[in-house]
C-alpha atoms as a PDB file:
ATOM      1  CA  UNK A   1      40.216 102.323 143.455  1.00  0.00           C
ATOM      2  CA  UNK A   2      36.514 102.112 143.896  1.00  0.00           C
ATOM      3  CA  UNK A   3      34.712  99.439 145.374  1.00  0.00           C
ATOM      4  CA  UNK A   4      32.192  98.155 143.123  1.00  0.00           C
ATOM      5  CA  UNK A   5      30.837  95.109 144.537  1.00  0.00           C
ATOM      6  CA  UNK A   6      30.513  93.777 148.082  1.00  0.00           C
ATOM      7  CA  UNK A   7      28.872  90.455 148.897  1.00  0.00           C
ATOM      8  CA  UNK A   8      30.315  86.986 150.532  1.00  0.00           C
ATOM      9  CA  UNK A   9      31.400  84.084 148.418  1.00  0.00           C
ATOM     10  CA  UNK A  10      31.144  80.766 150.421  1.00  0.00           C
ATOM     11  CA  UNK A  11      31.179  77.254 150.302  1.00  0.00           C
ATOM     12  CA  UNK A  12      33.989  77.217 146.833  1.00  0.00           C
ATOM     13  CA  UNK A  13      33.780  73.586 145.288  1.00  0.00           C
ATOM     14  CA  UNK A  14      37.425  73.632 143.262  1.00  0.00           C
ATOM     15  CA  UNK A  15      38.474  70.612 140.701  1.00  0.00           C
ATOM     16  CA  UNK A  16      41.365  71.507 139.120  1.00  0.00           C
ATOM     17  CA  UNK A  17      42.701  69.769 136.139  1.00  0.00           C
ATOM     18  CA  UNK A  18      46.466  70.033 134.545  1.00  0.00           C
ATOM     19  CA  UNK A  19      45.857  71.015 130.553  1.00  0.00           C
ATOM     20  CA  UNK A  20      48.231  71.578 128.016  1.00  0.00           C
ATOM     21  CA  UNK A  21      49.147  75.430 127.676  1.00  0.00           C
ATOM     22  CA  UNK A  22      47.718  75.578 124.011  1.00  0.00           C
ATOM     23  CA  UNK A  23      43.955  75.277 125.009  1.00  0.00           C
ATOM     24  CA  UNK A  24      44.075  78.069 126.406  1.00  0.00           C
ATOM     25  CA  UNK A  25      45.907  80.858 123.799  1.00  0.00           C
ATOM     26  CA  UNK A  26      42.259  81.546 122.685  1.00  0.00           C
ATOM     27  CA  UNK A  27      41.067  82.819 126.482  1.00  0.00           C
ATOM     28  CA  UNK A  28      44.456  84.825 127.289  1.00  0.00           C
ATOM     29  CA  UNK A  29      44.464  88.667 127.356  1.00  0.00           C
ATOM     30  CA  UNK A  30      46.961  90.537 125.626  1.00  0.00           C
ATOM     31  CA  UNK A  31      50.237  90.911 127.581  1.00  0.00           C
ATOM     32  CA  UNK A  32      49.153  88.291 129.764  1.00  0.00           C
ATOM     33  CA  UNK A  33      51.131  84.661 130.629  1.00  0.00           C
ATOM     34  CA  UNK A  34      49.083  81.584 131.531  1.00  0.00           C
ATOM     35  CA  UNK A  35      50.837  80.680 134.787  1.00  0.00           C
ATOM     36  CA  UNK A  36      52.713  77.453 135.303  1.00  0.00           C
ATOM     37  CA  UNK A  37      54.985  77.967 138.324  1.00  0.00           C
ATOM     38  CA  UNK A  38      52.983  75.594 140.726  1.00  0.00           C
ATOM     39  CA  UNK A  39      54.329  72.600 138.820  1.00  0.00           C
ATOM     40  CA  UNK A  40      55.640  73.196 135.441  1.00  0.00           C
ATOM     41  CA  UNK A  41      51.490  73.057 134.094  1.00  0.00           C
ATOM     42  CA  UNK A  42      48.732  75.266 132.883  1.00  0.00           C
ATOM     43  CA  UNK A  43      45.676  74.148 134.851  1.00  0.00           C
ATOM     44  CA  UNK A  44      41.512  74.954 134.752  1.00  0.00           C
ATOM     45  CA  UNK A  45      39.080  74.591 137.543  1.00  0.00           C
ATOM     46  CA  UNK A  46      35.765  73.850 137.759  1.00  0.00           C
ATOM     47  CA  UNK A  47      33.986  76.308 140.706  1.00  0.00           C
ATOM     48  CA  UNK A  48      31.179  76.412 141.765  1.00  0.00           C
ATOM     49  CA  UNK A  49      30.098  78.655 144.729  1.00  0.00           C
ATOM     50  CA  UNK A  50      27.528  81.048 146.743  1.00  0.00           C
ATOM     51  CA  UNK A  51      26.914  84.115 146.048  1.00  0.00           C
ATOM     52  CA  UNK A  52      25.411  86.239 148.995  1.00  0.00           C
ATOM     53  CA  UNK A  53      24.092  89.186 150.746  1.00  0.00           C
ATOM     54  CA  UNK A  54      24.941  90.598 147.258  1.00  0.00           C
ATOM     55  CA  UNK A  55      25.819  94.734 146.816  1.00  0.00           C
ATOM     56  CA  UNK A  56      26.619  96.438 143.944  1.00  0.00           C
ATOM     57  CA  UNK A  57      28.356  99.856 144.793  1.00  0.00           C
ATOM     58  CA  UNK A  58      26.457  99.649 147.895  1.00  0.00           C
ATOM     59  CA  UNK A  59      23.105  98.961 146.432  1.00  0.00           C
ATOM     60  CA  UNK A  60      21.053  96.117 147.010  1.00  0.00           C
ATOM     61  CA  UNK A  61      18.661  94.626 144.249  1.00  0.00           C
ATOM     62  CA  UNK A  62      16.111  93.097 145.124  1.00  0.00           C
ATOM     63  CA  UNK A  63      15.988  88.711 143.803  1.00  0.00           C
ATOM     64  CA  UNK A  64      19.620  89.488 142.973  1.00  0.00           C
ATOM     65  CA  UNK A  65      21.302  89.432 146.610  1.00  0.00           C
ATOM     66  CA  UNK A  66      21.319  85.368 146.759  1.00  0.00           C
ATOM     67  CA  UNK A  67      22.612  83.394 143.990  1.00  0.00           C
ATOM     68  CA  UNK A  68      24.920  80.445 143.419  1.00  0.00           C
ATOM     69  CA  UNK A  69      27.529  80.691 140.387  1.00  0.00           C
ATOM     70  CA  UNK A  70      29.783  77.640 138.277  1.00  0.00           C
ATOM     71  CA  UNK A  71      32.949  79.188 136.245  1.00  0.00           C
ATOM     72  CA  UNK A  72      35.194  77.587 134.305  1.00  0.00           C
ATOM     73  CA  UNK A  73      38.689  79.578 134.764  1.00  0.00           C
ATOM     74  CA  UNK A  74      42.224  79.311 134.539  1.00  0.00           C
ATOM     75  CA  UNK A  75      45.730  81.087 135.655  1.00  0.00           C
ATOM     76  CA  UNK A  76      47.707  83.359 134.074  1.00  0.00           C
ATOM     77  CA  UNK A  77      50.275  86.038 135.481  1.00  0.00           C
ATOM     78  CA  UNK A  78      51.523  89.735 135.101  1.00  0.00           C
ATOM     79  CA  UNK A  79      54.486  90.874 136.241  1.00  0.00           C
ATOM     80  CA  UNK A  80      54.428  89.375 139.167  1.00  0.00           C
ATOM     81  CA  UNK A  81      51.127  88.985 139.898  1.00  0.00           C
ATOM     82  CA  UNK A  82      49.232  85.650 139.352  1.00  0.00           C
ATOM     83  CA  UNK A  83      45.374  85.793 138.997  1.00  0.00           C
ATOM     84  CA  UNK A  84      42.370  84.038 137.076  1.00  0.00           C
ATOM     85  CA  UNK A  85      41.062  84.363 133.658  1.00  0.00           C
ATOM     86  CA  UNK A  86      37.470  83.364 133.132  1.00  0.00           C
ATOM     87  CA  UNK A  87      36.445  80.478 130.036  1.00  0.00           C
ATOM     88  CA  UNK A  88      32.778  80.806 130.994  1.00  0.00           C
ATOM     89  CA  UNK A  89      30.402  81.672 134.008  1.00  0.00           C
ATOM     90  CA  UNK A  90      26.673  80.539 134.958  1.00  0.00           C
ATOM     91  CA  UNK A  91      24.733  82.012 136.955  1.00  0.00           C
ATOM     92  CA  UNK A  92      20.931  82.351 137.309  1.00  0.00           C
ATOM     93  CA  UNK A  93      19.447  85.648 136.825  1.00  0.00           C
ATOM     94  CA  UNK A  94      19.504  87.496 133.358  1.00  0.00           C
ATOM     95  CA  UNK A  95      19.955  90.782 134.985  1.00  0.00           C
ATOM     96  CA  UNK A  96      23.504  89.489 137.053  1.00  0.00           C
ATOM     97  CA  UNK A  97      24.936  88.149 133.203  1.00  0.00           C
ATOM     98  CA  UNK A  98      24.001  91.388 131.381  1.00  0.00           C
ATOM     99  CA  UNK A  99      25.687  93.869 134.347  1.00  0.00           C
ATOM    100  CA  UNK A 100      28.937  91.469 134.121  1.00  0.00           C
ATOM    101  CA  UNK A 101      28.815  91.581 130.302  1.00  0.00           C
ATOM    102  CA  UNK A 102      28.908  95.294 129.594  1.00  0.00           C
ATOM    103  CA  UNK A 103      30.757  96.279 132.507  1.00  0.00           C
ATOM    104  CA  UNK A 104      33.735  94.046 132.525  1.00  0.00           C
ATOM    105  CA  UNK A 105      32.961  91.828 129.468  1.00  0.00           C
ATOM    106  CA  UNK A 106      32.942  88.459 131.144  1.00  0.00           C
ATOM    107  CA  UNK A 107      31.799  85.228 129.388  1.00  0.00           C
ATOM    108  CA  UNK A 108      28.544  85.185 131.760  1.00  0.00           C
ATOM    109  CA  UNK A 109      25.854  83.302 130.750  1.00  0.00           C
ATOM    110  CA  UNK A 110      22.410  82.759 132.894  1.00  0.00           C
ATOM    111  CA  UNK A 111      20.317  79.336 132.987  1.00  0.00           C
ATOM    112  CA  UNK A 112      18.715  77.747 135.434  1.00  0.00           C
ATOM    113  CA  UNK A 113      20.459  76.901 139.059  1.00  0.00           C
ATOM    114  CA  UNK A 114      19.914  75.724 142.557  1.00  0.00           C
ATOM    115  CA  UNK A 115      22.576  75.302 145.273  1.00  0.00           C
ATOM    116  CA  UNK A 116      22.028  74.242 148.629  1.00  0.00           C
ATOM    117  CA  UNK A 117      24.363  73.025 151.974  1.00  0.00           C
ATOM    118  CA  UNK A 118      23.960  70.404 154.349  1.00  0.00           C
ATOM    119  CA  UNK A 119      25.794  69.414 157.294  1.00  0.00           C
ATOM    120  CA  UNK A 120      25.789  66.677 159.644  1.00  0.00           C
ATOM    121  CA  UNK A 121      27.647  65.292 162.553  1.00  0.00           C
ATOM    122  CA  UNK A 122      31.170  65.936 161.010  1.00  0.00           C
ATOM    123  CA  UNK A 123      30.545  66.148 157.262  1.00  0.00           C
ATOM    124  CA  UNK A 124      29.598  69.324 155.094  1.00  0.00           C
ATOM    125  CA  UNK A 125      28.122  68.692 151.547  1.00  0.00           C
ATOM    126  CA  UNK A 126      27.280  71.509 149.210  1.00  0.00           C
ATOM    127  CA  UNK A 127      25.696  70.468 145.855  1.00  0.00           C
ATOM    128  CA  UNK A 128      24.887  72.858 142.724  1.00  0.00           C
ATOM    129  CA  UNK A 129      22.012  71.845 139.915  1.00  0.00           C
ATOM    130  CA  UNK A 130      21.751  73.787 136.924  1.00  0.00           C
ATOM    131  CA  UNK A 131      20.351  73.257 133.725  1.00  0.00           C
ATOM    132  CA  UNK A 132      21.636  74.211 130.187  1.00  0.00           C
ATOM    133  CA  UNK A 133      20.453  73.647 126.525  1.00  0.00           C
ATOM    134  CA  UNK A 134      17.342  71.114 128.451  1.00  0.00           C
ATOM    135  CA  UNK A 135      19.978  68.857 130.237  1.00  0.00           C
ATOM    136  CA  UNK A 136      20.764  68.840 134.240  1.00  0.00           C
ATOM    137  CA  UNK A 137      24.303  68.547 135.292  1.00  0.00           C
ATOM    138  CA  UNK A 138      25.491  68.243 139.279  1.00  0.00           C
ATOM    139  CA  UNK A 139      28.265  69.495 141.229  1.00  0.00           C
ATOM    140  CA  UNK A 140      28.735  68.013 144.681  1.00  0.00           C
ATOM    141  CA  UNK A 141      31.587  67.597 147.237  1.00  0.00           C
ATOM    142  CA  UNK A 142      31.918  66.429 150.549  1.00  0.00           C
ATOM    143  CA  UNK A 143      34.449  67.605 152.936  1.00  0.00           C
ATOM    144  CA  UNK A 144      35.155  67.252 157.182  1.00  0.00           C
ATOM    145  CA  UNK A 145      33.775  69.716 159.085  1.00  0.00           C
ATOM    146  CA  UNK A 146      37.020  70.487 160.649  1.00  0.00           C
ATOM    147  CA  UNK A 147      38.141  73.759 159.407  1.00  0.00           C
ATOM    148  CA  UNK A 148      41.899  74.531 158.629  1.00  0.00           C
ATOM    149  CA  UNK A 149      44.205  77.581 157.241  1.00  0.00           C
ATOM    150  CA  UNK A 150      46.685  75.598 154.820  1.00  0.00           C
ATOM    151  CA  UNK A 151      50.098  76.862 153.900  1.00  0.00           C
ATOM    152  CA  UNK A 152      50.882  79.796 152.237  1.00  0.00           C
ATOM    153  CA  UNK A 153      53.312  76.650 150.021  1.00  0.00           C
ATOM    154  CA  UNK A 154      50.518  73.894 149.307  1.00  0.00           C
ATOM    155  CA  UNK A 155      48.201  73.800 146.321  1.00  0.00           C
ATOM    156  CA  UNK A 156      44.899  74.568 148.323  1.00  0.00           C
ATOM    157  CA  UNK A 157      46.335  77.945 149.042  1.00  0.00           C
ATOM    158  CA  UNK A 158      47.452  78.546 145.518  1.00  0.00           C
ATOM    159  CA  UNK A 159      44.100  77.686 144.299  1.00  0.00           C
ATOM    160  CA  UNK A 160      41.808  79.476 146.102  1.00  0.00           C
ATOM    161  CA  UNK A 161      44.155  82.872 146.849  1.00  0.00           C
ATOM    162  CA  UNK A 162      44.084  85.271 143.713  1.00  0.00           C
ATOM    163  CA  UNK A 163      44.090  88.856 143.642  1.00  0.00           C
ATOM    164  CA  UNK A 164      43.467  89.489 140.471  1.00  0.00           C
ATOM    165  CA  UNK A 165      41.219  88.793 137.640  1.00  0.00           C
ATOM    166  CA  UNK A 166      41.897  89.685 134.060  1.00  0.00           C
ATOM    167  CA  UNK A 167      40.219  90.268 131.213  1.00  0.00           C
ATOM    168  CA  UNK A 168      39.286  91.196 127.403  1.00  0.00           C
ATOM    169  CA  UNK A 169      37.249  94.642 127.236  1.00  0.00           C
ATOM    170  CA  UNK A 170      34.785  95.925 125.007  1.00  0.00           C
ATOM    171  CA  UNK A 171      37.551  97.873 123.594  1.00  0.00           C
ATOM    172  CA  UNK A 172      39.493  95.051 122.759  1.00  0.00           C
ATOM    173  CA  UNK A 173      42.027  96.177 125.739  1.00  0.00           C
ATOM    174  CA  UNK A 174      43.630  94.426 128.488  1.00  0.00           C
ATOM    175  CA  UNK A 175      41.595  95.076 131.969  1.00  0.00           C
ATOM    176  CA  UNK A 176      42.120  93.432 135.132  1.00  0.00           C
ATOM    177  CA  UNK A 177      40.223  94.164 138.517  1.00  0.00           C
ATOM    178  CA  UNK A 178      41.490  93.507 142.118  1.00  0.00           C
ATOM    179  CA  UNK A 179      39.540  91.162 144.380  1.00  0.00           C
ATOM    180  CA  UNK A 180      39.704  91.101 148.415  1.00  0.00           C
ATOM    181  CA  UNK A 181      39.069  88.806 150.717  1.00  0.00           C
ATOM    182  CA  UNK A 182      40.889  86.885 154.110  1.00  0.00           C
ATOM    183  CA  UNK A 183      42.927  83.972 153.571  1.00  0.00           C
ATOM    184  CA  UNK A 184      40.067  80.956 153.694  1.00  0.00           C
ATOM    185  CA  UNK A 185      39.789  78.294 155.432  1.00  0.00           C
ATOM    186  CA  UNK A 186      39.071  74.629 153.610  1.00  0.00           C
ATOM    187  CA  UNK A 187      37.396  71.947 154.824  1.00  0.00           C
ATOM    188  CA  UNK A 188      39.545  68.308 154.579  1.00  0.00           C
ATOM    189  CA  UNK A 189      37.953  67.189 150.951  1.00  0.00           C
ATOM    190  CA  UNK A 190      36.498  63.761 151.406  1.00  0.00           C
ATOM    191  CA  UNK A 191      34.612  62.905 147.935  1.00  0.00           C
ATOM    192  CA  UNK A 192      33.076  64.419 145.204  1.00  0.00           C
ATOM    193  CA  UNK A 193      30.448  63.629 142.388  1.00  0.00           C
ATOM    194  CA  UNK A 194      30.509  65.356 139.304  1.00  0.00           C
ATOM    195  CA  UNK A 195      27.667  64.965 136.391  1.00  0.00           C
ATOM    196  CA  UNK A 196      28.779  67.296 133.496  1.00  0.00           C
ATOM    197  CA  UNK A 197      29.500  67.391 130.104  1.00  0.00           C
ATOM    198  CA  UNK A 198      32.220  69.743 129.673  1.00  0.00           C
ATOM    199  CA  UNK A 199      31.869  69.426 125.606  1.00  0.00           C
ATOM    200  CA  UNK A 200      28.214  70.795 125.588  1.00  0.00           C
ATOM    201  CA  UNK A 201      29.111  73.677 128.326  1.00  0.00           C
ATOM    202  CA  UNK A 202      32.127  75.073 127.466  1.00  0.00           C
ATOM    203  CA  UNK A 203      33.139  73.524 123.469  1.00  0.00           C
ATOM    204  CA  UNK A 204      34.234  70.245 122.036  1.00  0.00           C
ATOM    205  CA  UNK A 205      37.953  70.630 122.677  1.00  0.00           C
ATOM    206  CA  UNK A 206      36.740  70.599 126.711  1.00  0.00           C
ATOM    207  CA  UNK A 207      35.197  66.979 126.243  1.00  0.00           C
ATOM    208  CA  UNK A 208      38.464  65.380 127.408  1.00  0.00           C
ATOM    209  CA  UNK A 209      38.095  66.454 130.771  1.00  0.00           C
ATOM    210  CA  UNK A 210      34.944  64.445 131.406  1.00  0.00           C
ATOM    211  CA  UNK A 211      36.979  61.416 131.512  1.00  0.00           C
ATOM    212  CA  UNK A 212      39.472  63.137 133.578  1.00  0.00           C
ATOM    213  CA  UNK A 213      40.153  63.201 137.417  1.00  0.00           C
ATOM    214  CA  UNK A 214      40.911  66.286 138.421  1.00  0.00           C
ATOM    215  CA  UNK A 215      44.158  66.505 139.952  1.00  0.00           C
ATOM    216  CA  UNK A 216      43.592  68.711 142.687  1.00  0.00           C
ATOM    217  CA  UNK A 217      40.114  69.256 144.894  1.00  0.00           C
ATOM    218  CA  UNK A 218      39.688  71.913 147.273  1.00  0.00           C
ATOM    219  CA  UNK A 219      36.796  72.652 149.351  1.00  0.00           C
ATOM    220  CA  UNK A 220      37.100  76.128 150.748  1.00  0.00           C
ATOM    221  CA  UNK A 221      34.687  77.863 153.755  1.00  0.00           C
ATOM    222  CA  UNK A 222      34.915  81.553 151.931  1.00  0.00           C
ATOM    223  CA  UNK A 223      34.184  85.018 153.631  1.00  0.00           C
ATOM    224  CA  UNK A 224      32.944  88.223 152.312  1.00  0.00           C
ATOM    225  CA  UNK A 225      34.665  89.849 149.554  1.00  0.00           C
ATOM    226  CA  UNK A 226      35.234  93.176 147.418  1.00  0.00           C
ATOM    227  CA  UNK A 227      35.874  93.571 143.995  1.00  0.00           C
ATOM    228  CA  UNK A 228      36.633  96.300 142.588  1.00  0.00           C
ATOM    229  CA  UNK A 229      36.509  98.724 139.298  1.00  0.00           C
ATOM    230  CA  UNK A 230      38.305  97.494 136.229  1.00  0.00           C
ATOM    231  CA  UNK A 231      41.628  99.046 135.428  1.00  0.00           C
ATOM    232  CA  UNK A 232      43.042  98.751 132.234  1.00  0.00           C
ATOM    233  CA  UNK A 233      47.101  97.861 132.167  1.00  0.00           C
ATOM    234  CA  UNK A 234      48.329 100.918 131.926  1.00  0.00           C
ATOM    235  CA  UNK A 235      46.524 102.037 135.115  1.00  0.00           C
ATOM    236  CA  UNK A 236      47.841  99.004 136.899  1.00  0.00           C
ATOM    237  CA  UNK A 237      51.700  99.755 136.382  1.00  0.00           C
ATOM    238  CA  UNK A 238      50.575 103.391 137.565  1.00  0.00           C
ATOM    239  CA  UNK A 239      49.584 101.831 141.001  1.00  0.00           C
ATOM    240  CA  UNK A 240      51.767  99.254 141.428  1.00  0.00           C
ATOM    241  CA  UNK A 241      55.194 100.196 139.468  1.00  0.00           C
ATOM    242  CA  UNK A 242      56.915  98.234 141.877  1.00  0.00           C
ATOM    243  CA  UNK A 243      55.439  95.003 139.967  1.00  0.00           C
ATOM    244  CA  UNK A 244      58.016  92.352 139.066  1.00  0.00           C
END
C-alpha cells in the first residue's frame, strides 16, 4: 500500500456518547457491523484535533500544512477488525474538503476554525472555535500534564486506537483505508466545556446529545501519522485473508 498522507495529529479532544444502534444504519458501509463489544453499545464521539506539518504523498501545500479538524464518527467492525466511520468532518480550508471528497468520499465540510493550546504549571487546555451557518460553537478540555500509556483493556485505549477507517465510495462500494500511528499517550482528563448544537451540525435526530454527558472523555497527546490509499473490500481480504 501507498502512503498517501503524512502529517501529525495532536492534542485529540474525545467525548464519547453510548447511542442506540439504529441512528446509525444510515452512516454504515455495506458489509460493515457497527461495533458494540466494549460494552454491549454503539457509541459516537465528538473529536476535535490538530492537524500539522501536513503532506500529501510527500507534497507540501502551501496554507494547507496547519489546520485544526472536529468529526463526528462512530465504530463499526470487519472481520475482525474494528475501525471508525465518519458522520461529518470540519475543517477550514475549501481546498482540504474538496481533496477528501473526491478521493475517499468523506462527509467533509469547510467553515471557519481556530484552535489553539495552552499550558500552565500542571494543566494543558486545548480549545477549538469554529463557525457554521453564522453561529460559533466551542470545544474545550482540560487535562493534567502528566502523560500516561493506558491499557491495551480500558476505554481510553479503545477510543483513540483504530486502524482502520471505512467508507462509502463514489462508486457506491465499500472502501476502507489503513491509518498508522504509536500507541498515544493521554493526559488525566480534568474538565471540559462544550458549546454546540449537535441538531444544526450534524441533523435533528443528533439534538439529543446536547443534553447528554458524554460517557467517556479522553484527552490524548497524538504523534505523527500515515494514512494510506483506499482499498476497496475485496482488496482488503487479498492482504489480510487471515482476517477473523
Amino acid at each position: 500500500m501507498n502512503v498517501f498522507l503524512t502529517a501529525e495529529w495532536k492534542h485529540l479532544i474525545n467525548l464519547t456518547y453510548e447511542v442506540e444502534p439504529s441512528l446509525l444504519e444510515e452512516y454504515l458501509p455495506k458489509g460493515i457491523e457497527i461495533d458494540t463489544a466494549l460494552n454491549g453499545k454503539a457509541h459516537v464521539s465528538l473529536v476535535a484535533f490538530d492537524f500539522l506539518n501536513t503532506r500529501v504523498k510527500g507534497i507540501s501545500i502551501p496554507f494547507h500544512v496547519n489546520f485544526p479538524e472536529i468529526n463526528l464518527r462512530f465504530y463499526v467492525r470487519y472481520k475482525g477488525h474494528v475501525g471508525v466511520v465518519f458522520i461529518r468532518e470540519f475543517v477550514p480550508k475549501h481546498c482540504i474538503a474538496l481533496v477528501a471528497n473526491r478521493i475517499y468520499n468523506e462527509p467533509y465540510l469547510a467553515t471557519p476554525m481556530t484552535s489553539s493550546l495552552q499550558t500552565a504549571n500542571d494543566g494543558v487546555v486545548s480549545h477549538h472555535r469554529f463557525k457554521y451557518k453564522g453561529q460559533i460553537f466551542d470545544i474545550q478540555a482540560t487535562g493534567t500534564n502528566s502523560l500516561f500509556t493506558p491499557e491495551e483493556t480500558t476505554m481510553e485505549h479503545y477510543f483513540k486506537e483504530h486502524t482502520w477507517g471505512f467508507g462509502t465510495a463514489h462508486s457506491g462500494k465499500t472502501m476502507c483505508y489503513k491509518v498508522e500511528h504509536p500507541v498515544w499517550r493521554i493526559y488525566p482528563f480534568k474538565s471540559f466545556e462544550l458549546r454546540i448544537e449537535f441538531g444544526k451540525l450534524y441533523g435533528k435526530k443528533w439534538e439529543f446529545l446536547e443534553h447528554t454527558q458524554p460517557t467517556y472523555k479522553v484527552f490524548a497527546e497524538g504523534s505523527a501519522v500515515k494514512v494510506f490509499g483506499a482499498l476497496t473490500l475485496t482488496e482488503f481480504d487479498k492482504l489480510y485473508p487471515q482476517s477473523v
